[in-house]
C-alpha atoms as a PDB file:
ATOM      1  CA  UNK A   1     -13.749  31.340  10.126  1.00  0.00           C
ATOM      2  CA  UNK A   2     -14.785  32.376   6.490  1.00  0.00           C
ATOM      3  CA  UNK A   3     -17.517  29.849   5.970  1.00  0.00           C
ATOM      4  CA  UNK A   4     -18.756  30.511  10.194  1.00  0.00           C
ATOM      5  CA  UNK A   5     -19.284  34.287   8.716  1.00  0.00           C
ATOM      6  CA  UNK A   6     -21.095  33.383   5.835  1.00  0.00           C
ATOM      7  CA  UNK A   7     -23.318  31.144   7.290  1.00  0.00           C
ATOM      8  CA  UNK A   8     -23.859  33.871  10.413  1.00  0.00           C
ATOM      9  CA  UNK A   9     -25.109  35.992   7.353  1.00  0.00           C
ATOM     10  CA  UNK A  10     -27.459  33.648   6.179  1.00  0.00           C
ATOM     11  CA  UNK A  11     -29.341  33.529   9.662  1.00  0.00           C
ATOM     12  CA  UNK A  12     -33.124  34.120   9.433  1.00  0.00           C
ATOM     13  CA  UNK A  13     -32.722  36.606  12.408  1.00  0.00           C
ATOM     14  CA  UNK A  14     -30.140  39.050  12.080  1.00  0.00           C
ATOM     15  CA  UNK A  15     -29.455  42.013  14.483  1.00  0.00           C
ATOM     16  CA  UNK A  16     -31.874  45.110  14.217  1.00  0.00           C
ATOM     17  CA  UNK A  17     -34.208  42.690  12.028  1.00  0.00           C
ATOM     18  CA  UNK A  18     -38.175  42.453  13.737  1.00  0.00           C
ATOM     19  CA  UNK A  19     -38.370  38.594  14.340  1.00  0.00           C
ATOM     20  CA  UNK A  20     -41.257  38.076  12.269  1.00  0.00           C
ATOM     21  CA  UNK A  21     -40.193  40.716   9.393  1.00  0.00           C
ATOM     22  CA  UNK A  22     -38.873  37.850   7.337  1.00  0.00           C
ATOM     23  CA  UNK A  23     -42.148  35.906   7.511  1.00  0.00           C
ATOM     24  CA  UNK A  24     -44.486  35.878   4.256  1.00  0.00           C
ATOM     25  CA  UNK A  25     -47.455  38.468   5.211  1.00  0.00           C
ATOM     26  CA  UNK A  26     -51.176  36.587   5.080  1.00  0.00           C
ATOM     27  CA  UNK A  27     -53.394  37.444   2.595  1.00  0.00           C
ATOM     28  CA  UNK A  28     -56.539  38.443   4.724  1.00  0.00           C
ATOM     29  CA  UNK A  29     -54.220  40.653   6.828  1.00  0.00           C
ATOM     30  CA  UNK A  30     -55.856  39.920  10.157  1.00  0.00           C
ATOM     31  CA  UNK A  31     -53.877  40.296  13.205  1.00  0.00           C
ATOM     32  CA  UNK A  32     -54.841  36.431  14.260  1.00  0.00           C
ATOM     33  CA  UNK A  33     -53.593  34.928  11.258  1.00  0.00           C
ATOM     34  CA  UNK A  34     -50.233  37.160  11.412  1.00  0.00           C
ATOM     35  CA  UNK A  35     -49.994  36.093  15.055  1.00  0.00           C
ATOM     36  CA  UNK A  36     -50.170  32.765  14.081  1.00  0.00           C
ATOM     37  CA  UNK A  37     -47.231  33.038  11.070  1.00  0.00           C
ATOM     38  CA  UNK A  38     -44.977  34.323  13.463  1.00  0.00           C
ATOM     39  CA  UNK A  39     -45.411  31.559  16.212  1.00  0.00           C
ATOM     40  CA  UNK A  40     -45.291  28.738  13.329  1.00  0.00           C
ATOM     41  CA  UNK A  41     -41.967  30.227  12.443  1.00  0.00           C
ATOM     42  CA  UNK A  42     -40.591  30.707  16.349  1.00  0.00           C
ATOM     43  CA  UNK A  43     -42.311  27.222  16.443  1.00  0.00           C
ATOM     44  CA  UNK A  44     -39.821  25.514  13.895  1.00  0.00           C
ATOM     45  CA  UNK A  45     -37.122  27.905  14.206  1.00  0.00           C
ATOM     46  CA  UNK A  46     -37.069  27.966  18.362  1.00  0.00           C
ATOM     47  CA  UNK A  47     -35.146  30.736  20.065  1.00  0.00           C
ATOM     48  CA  UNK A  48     -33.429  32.762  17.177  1.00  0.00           C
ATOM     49  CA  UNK A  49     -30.738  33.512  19.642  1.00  0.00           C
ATOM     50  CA  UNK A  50     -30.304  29.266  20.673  1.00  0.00           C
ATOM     51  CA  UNK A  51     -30.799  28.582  17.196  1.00  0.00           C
ATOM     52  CA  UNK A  52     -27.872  31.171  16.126  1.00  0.00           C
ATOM     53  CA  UNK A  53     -25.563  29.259  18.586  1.00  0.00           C
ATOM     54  CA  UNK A  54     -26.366  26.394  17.415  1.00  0.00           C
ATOM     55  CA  UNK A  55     -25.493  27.108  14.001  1.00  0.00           C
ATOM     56  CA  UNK A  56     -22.094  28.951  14.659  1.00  0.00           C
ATOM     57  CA  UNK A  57     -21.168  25.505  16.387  1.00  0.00           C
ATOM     58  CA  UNK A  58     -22.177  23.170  13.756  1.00  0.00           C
ATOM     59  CA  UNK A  59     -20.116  25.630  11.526  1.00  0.00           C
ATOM     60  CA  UNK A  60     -17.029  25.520  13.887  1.00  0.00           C
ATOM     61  CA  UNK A  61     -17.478  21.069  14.074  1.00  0.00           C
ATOM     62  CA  UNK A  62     -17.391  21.229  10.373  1.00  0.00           C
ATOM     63  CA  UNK A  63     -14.695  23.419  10.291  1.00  0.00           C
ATOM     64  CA  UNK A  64     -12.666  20.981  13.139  1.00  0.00           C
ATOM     65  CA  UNK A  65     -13.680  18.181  10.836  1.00  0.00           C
ATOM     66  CA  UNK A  66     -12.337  19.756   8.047  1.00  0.00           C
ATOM     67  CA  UNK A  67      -8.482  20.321  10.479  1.00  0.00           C
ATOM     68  CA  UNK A  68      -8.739  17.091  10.864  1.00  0.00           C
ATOM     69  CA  UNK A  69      -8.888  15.541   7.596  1.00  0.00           C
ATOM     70  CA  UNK A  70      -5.900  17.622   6.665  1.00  0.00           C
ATOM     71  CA  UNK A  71      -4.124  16.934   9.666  1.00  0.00           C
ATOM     72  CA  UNK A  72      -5.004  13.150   8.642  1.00  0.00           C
ATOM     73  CA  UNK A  73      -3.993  13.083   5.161  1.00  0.00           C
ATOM     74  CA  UNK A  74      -0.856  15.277   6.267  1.00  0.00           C
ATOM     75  CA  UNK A  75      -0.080  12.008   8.459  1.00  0.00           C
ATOM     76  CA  UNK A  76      -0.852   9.682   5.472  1.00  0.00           C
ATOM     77  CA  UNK A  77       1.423  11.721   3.097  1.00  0.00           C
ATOM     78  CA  UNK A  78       4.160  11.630   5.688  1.00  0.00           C
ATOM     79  CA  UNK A  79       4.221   8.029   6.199  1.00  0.00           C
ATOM     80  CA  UNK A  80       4.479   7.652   3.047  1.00  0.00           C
ATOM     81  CA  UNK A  81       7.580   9.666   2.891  1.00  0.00           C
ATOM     82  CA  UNK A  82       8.858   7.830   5.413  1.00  0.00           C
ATOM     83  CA  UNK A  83       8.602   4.731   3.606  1.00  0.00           C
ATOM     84  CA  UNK A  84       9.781   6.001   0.719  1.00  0.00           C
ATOM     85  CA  UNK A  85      12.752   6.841   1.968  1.00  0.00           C
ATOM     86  CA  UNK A  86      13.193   3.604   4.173  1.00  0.00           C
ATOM     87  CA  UNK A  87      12.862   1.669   0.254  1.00  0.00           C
ATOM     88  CA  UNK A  88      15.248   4.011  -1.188  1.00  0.00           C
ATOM     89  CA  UNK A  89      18.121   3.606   1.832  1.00  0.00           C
ATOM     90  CA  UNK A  90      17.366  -0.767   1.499  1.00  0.00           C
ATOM     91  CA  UNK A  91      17.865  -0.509  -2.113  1.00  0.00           C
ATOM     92  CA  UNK A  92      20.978   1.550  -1.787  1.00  0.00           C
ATOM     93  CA  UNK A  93      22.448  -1.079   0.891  1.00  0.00           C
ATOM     94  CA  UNK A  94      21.080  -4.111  -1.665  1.00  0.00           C
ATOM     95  CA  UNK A  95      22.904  -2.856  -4.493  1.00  0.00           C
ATOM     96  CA  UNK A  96      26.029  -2.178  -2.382  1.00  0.00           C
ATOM     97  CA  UNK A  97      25.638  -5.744  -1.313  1.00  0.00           C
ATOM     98  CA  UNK A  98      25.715  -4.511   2.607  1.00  0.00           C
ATOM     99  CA  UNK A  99      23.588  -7.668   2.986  1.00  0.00           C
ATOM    100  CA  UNK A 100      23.578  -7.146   7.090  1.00  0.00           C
ATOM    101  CA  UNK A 101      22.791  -3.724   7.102  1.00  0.00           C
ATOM    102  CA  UNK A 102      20.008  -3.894   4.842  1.00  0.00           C
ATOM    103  CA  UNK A 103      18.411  -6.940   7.009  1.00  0.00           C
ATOM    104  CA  UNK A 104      18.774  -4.811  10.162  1.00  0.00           C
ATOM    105  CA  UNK A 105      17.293  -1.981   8.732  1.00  0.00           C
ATOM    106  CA  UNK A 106      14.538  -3.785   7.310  1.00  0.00           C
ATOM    107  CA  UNK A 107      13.938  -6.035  10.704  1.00  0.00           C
ATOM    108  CA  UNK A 108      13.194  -2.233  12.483  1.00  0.00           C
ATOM    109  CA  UNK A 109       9.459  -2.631  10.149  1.00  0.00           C
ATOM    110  CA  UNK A 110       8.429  -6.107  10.176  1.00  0.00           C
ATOM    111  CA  UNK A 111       5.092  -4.966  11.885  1.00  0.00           C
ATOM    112  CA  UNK A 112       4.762  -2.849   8.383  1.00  0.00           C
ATOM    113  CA  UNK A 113       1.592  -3.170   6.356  1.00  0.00           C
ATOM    114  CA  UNK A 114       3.365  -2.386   3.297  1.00  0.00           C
ATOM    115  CA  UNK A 115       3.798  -4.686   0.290  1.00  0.00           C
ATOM    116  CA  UNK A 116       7.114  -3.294  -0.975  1.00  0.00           C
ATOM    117  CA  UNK A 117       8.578  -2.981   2.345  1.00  0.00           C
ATOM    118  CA  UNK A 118       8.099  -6.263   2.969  1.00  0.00           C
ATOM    119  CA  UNK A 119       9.236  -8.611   0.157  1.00  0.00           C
ATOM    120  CA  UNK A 120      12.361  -6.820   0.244  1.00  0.00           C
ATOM    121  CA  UNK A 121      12.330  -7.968   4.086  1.00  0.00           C
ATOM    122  CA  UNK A 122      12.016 -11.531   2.677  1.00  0.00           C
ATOM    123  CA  UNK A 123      15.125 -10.844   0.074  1.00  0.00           C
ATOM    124  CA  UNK A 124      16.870  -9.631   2.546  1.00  0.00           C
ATOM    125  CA  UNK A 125      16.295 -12.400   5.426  1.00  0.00           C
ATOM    126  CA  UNK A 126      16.947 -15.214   2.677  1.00  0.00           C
ATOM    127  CA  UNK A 127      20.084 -13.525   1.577  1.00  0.00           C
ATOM    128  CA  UNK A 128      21.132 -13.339   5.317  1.00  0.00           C
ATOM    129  CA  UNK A 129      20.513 -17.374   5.687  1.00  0.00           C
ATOM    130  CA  UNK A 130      22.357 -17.787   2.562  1.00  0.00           C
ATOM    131  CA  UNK A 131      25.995 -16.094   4.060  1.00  0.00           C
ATOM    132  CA  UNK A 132      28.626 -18.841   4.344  1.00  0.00           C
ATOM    133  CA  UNK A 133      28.412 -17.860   8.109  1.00  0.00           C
ATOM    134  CA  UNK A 134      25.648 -18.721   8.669  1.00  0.00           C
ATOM    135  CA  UNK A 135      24.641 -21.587  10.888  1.00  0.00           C
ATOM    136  CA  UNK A 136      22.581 -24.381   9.248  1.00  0.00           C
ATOM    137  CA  UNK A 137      20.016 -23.689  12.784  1.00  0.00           C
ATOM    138  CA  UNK A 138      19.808 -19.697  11.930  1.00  0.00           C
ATOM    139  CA  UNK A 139      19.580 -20.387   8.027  1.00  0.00           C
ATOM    140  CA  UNK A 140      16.160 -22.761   8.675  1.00  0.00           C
ATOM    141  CA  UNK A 141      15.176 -20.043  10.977  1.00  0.00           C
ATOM    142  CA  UNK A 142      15.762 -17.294   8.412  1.00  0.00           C
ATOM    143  CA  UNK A 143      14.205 -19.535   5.525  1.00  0.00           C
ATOM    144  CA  UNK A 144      11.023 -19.659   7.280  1.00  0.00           C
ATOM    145  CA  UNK A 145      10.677 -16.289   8.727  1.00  0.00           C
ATOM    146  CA  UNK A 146      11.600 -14.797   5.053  1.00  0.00           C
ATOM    147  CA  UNK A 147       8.384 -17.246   3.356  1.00  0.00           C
ATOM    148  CA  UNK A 148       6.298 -15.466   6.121  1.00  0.00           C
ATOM    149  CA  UNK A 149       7.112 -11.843   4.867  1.00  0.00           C
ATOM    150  CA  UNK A 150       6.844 -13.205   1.539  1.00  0.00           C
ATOM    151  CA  UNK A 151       3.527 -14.496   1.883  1.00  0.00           C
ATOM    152  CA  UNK A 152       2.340 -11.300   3.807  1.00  0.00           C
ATOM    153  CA  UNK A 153       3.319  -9.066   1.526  1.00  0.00           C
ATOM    154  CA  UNK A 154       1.270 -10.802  -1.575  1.00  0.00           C
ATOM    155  CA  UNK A 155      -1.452 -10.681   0.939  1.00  0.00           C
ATOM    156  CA  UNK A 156      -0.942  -6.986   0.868  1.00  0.00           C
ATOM    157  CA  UNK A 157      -1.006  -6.471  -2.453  1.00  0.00           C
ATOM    158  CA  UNK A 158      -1.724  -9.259  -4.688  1.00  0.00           C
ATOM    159  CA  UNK A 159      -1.271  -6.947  -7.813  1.00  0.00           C
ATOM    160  CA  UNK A 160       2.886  -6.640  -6.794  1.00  0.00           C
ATOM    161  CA  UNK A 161       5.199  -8.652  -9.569  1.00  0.00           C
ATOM    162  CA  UNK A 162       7.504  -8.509  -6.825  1.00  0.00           C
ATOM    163  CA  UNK A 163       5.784 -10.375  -3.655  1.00  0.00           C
ATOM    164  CA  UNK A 164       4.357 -13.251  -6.150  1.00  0.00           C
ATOM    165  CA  UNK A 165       8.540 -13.257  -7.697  1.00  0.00           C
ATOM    166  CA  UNK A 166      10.174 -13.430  -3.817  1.00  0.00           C
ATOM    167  CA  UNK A 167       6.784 -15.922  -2.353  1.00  0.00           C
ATOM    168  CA  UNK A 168       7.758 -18.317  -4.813  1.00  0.00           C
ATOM    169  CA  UNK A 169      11.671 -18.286  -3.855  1.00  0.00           C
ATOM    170  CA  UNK A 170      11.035 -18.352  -0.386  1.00  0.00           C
ATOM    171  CA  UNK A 171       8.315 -21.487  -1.094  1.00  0.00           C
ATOM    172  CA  UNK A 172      10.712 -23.274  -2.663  1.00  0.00           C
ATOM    173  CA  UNK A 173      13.426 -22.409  -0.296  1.00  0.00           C
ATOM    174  CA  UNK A 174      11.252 -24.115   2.468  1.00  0.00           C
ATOM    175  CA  UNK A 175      10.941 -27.102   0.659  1.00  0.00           C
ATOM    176  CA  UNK A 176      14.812 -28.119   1.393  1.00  0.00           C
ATOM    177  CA  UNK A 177      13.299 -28.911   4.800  1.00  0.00           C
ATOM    178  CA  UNK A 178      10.137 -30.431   4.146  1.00  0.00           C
ATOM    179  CA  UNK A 179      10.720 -33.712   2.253  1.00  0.00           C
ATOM    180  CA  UNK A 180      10.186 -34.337  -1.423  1.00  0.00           C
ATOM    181  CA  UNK A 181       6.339 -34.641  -1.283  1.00  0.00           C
ATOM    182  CA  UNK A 182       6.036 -31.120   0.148  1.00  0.00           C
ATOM    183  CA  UNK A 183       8.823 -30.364  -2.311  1.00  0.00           C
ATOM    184  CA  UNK A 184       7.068 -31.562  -5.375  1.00  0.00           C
ATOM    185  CA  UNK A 185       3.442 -30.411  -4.482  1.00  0.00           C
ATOM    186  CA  UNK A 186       4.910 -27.039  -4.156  1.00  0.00           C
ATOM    187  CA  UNK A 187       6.417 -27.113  -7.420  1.00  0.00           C
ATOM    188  CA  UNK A 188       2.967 -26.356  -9.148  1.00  0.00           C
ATOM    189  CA  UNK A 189       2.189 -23.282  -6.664  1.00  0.00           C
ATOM    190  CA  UNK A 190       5.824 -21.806  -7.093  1.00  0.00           C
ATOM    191  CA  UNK A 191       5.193 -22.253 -11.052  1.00  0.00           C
ATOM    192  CA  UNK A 192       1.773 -20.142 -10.821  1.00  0.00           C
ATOM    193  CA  UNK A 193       3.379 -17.195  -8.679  1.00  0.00           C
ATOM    194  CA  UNK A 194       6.636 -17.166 -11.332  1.00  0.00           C
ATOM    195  CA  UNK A 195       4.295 -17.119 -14.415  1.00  0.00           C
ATOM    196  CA  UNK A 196       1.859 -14.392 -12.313  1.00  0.00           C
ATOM    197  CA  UNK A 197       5.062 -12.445 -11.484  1.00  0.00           C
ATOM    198  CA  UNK A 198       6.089 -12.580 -15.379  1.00  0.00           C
ATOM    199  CA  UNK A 199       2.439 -11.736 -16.435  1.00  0.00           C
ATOM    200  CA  UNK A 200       2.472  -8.874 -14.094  1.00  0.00           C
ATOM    201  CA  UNK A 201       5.691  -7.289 -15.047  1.00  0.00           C
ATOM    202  CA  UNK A 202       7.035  -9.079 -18.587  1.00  0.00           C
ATOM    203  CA  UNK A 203      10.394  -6.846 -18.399  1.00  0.00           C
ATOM    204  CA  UNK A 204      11.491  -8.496 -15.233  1.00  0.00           C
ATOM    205  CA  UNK A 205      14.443 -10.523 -16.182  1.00  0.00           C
ATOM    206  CA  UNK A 206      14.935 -12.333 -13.029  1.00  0.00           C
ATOM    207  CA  UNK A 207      11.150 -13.675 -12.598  1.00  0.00           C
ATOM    208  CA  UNK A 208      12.001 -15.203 -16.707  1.00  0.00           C
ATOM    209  CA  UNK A 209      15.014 -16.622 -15.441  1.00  0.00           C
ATOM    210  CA  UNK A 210      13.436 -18.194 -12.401  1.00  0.00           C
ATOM    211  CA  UNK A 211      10.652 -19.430 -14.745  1.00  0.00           C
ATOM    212  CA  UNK A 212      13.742 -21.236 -16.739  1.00  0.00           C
ATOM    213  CA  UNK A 213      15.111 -22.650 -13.558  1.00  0.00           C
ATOM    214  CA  UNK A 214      12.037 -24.303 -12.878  1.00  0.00           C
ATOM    215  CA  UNK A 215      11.813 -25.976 -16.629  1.00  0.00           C
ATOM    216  CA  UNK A 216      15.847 -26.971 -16.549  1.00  0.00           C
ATOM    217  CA  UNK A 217      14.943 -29.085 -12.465  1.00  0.00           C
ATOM    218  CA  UNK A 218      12.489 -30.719 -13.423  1.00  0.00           C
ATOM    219  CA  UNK A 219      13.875 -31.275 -16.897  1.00  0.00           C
ATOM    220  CA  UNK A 220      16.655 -32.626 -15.047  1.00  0.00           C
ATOM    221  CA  UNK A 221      14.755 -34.674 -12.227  1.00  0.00           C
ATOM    222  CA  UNK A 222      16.622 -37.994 -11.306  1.00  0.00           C
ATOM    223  CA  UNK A 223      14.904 -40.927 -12.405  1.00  0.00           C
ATOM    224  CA  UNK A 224      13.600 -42.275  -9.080  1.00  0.00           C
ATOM    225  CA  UNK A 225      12.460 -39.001  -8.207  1.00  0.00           C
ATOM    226  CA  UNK A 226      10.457 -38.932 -11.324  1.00  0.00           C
ATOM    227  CA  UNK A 227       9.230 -42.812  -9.977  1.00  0.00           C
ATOM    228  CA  UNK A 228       8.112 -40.932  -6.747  1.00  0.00           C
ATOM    229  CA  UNK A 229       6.610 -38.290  -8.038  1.00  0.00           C
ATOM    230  CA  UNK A 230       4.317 -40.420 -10.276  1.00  0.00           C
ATOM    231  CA  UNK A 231       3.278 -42.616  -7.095  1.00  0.00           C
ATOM    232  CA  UNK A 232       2.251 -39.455  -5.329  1.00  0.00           C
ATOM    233  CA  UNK A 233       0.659 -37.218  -8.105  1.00  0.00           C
ATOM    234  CA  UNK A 234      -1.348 -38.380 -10.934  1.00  0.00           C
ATOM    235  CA  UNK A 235       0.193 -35.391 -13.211  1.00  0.00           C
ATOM    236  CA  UNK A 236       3.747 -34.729 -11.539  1.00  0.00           C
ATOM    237  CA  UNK A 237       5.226 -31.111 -13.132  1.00  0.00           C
ATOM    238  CA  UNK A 238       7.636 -32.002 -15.895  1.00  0.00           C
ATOM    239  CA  UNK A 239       9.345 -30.167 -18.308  1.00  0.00           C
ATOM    240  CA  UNK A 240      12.532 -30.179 -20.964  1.00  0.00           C
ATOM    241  CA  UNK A 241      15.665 -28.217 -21.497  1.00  0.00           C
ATOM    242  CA  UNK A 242      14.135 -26.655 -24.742  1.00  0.00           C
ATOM    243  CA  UNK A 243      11.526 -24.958 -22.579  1.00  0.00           C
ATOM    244  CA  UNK A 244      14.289 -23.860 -20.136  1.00  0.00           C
ATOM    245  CA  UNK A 245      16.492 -22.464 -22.834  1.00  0.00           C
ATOM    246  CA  UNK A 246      13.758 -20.648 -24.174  1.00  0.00           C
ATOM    247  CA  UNK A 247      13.156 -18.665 -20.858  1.00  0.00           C
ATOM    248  CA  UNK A 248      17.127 -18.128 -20.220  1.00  0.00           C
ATOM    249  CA  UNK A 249      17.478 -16.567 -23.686  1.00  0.00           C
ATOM    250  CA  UNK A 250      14.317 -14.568 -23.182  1.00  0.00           C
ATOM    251  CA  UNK A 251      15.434 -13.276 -19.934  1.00  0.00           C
ATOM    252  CA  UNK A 252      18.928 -12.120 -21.754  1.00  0.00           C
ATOM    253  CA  UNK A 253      16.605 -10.565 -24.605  1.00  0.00           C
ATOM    254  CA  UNK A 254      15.065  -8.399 -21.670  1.00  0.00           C
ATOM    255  CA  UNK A 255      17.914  -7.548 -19.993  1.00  0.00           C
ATOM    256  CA  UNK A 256      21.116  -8.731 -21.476  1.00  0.00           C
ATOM    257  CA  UNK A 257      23.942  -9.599 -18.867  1.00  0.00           C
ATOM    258  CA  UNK A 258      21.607  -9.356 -15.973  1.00  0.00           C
ATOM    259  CA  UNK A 259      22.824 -11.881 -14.350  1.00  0.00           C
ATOM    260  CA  UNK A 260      26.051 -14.617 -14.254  1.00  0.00           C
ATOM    261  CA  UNK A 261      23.745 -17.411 -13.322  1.00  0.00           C
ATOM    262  CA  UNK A 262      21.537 -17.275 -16.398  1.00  0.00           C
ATOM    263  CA  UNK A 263      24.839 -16.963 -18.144  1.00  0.00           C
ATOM    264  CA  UNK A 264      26.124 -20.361 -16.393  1.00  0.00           C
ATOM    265  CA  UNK A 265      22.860 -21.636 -16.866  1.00  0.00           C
ATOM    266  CA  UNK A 266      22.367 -21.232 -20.852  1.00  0.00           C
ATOM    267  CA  UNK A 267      26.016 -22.649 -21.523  1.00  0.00           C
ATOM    268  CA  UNK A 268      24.750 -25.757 -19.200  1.00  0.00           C
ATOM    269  CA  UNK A 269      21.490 -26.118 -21.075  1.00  0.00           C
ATOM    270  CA  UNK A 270      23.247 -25.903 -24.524  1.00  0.00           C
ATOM    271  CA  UNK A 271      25.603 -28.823 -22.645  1.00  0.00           C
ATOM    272  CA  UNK A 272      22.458 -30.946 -21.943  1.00  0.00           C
ATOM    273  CA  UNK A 273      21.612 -30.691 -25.853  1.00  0.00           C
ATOM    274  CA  UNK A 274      24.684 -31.541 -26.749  1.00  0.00           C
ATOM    275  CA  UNK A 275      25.188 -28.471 -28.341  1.00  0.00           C
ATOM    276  CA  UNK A 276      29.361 -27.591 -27.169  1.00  0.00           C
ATOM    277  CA  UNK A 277      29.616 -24.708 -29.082  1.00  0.00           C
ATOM    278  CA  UNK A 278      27.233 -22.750 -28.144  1.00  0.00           C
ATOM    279  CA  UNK A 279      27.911 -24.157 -24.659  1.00  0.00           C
ATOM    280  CA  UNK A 280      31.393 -22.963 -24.561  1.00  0.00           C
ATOM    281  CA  UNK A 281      30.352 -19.222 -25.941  1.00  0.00           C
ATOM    282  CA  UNK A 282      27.972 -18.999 -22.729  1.00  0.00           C
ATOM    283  CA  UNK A 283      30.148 -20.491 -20.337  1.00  0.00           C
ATOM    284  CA  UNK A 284      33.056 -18.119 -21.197  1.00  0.00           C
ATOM    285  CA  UNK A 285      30.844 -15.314 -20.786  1.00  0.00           C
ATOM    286  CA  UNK A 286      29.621 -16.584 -17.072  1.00  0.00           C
ATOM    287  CA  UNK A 287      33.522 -16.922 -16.622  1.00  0.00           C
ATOM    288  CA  UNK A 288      34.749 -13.274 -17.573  1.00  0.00           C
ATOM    289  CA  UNK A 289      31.113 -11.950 -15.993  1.00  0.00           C
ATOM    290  CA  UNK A 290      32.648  -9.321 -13.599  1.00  0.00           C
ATOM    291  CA  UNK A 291      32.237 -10.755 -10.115  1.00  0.00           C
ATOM    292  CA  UNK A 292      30.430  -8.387  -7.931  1.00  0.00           C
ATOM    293  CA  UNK A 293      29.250 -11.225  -5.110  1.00  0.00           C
ATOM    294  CA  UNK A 294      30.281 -14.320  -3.842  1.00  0.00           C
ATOM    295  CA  UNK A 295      27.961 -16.299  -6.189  1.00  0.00           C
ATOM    296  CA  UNK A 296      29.335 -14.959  -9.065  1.00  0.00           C
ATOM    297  CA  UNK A 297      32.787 -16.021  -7.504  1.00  0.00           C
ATOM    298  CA  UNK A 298      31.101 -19.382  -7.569  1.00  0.00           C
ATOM    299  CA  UNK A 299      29.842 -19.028 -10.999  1.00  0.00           C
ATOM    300  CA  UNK A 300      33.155 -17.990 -12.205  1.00  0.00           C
ATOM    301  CA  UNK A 301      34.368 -21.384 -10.957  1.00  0.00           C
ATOM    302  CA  UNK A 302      32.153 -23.443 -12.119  1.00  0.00           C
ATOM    303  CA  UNK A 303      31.751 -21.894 -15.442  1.00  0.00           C
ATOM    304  CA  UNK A 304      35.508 -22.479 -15.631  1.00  0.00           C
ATOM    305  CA  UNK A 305      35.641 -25.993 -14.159  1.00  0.00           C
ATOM    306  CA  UNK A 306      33.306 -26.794 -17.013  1.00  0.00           C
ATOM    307  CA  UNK A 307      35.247 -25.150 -19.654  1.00  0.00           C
ATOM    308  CA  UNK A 308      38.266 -27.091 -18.683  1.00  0.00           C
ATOM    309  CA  UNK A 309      36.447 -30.772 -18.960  1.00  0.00           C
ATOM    310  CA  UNK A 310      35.436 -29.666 -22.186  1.00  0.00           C
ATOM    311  CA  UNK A 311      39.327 -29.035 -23.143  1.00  0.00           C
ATOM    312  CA  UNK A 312      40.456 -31.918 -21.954  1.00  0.00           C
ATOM    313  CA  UNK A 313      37.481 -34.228 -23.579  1.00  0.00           C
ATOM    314  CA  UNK A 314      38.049 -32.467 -26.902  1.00  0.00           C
END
């Protein structure tokens, strides 16, 4: 009510003051023209007593305008809290690998508008699909419903690392289903959103190593894939196992041991170049890599599946 009482004491007609009193006088001093000041100013100024009214109620809008913008941003501020806290309890359950907890909790905002919020909906539905329990009917169903958070959450913010990282997963994820045309003209999308994703955030050690597992399949295409590709595209993507290497070692340079894949994945490459000992330092690494999920179970076997041809060979 501060700024109703100021602007009550800036009225031009205050109590005990004569109505005309605030007038400027005229300069012949004749009653007429005096007369005639005063009904100019009742003229523009109307009933002091409607006008005061008036005034006090524009005041008190301004001031219910003014409750309502911080009653607004007071909603905007907790939302965001909200959020915030909803991120922090999915990234608790995605580093304690509670897979099926996070995707429920997540599943509860899939209406959400937010960016963050929802490309860890599409990590978390594509992890879901990728459970050994999983059906082969709900996995499709789960590949295709994690692309469309994906895809909505880059068209949320187009600025996130993260959305253009998990759009291109989930892209390529689809094309299992979709034949190797779809497969192959989606190659040069999912390589734009990697190398956007890398651009946008150059410490992220996954979105490198992705970038490297593009290079190392296509650098490892079968031959009459290659034969279809070239029917079908005049430029089909290529690539070579240096290239790959080079983004596996990067991504180690970022963050080293990040990862058990891109450990498999550089003693592979170094395999492909013929290059065994090198391949047997990285492979042994992968093997010994302290298994926290059941991929890097997998890995472990592999990694040590591989080490044992190479015994035997040598």
């Amino acid at each position: 009510m501060a700024l109703a009482a100021r602007l009550w004491r800036l009225l031009p007609f205050r109590r005990g003051a004569a109505p005309g009193s605030r007038l400027p006088a005229g300069t012949s001093g004749s009653r007429g023209h005096c007369g005639r000041c005063r009904f100019r100013g009742f003229e523009v100024m109307g009933n002091p007593g409607t006008f005061k009214r008036g005034l006090l109620l524009s005041a008190l809008s301004y001031l219910g305008f003014e409750t309502y913008q911080v009653i607004s941003q007071a909603a905007v501020v907790h939302a965001t809290a909200k959020v915030e806290e909803i991120l922090e309890q999915a990234d608790y359950l995605y580093e304690s690998g509670e897979t099926e907890k996070l995707y429920q909790l997540l599943t509860q905002y899939k209406e959400s508008e937010d960016a963050e919020l929802l490309w860890r909906l599409a990590r978390a539905s594509r992890d879901v699909a990728q459970l050994s329990r999983t059906s082969e009917e709900e996995k499709k169903l789960l590949v295709y419903e994690a692309l469309e958070y994906a895809k909505r959450a880059l068209e949320k913010n187009e600025s996130s690392f993260a959305s253009h990282k998990w759009y291109a997963i989930c892209l390529s994820d689809v094309g299992d289903y979709e034949g190797i045309k779809a497969k192959i003209a989606n190659a040069y999308i999912i390589k734009e959103h990697f190398e956007k994703a890398i651009e946008l955030n150059p410490k992220d050690a996954t979105s490198i190593h992705l970038m490297g597992i593009w290079c190392y399949t296509f650098a490892e295409m079968p031959w009459y894939q290659r034969r279809i590709a070239k029917m079908l595209f005049a430029a089909p993507p290529s690539s070579t196992y240096e290239k790959a290497l080079g983004y596996f070692h990067r991504a180690e340079q970022v963050d080293p041991n990040f990862y058990s894949k891109n450990l498999l994945l550089l003693g592979k490459t170094y395999l492909k170049l013929h290059n065994k000992k090198l391949a047997a330092f990285w492979l042994m690494k992968a093997k010994d890599y302290p298994a926290h999920t059941e991929e890097d179970k997998q890995i472990q076997t592999e990694a040590a599946q591989l080490l044992t041809s190479f015994s035997e060979k040598n």
